[in-house]
Structure formats: C-alpha cells, structure tokens
Protein backbone atom coordinates (compact mmCIF):
# COMPACT_ATOMS: atom_id res chain seq x y z
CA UNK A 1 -0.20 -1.45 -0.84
CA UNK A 2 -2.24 1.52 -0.80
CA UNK A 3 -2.34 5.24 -2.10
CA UNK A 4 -2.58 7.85 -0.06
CA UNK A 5 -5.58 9.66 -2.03
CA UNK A 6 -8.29 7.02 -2.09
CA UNK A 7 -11.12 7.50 0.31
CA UNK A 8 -9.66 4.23 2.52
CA UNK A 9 -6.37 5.50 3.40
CA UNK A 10 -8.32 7.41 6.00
CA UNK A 11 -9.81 4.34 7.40
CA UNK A 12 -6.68 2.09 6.57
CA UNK A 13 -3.86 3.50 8.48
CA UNK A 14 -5.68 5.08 11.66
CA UNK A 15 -8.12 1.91 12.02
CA UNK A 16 -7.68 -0.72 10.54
CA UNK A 17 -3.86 -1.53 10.34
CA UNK A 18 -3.46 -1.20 14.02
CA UNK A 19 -6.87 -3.62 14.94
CA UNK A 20 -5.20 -5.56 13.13
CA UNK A 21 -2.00 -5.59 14.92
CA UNK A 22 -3.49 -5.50 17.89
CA UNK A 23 -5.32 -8.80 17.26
CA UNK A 24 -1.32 -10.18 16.76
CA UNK A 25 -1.92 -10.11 13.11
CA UNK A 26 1.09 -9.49 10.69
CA UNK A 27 0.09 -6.14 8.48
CA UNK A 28 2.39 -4.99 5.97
CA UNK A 29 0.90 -1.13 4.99
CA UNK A 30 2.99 0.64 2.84
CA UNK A 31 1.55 3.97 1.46
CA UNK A 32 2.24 5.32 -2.01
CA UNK A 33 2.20 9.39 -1.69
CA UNK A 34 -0.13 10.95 -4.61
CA UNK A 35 -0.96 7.30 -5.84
CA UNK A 36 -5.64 6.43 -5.66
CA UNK A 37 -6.60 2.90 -5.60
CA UNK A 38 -4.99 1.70 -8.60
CA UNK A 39 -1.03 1.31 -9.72
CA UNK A 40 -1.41 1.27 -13.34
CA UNK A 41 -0.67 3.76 -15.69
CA UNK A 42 -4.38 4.95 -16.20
CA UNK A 43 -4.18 6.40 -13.15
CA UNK A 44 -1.14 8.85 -12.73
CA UNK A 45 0.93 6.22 -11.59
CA UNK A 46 4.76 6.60 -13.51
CA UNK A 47 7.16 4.19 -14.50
CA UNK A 48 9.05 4.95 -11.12
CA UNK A 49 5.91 4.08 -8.80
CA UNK A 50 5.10 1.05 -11.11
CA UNK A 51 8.90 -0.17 -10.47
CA UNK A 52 8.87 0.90 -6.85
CA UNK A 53 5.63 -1.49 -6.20
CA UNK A 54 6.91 -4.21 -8.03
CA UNK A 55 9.94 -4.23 -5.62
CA UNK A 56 8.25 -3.76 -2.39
CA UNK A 57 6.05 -6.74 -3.63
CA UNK A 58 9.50 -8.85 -4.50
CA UNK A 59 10.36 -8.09 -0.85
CA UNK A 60 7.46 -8.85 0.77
CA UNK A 61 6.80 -12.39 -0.71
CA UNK A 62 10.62 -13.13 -0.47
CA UNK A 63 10.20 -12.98 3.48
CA UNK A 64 7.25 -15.09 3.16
C-alpha cells in the first residue's frame, strides 16, 4: 500500500516491486492516486480512501 506522491513510489514500482518478483517473491503493490506516505486523515486522505484501504487490506489477508 503506497501513495503515489511520496518520494518512494518512484523507486517502488519501477525497482523494487519487479526485483522482487523476479527473485519469485509474492508482491502485492497497490497505488493510491494523490495519497503521500500516510492513510490517515492528517494527511488528505478522505473517508473514501480510508474505506478503500481497509478493503484492499480485508482482501489481501483473506487470501493469505
């Protein structure tokens, strides 16, 4: 879970996720447009986003 305006979504999705994949290491990378490091409220993140993180999380661990 990552925003797509923090300083390591540059380094993140071009780099890292896919040496990672490459080593046959499962990466889930989803990208939250407009969203920094953070998904709280202090930092710009709505209701909506909060709620749309908490789901992808719910998903993720229930194919765990």
């Amino acid at each position: 879970l990552h925003g797509d305006q923090h300083a390591l979504a540059k380094f993140n999705n071009p780099v890292f996720i896919p040496q990672m994949k490459t080593a046959n290491i499962d990466v889930t990378y989803i990208e939250y447009p407009g969203m920094h490091h953070g998904f709280y409220f202090g930092h710009k993140a709505s209701l909506e986003v909060v709620e749309k993180i908490v789901e992808d999380v719910k998903v993720f661990l229930k194919d765990k």
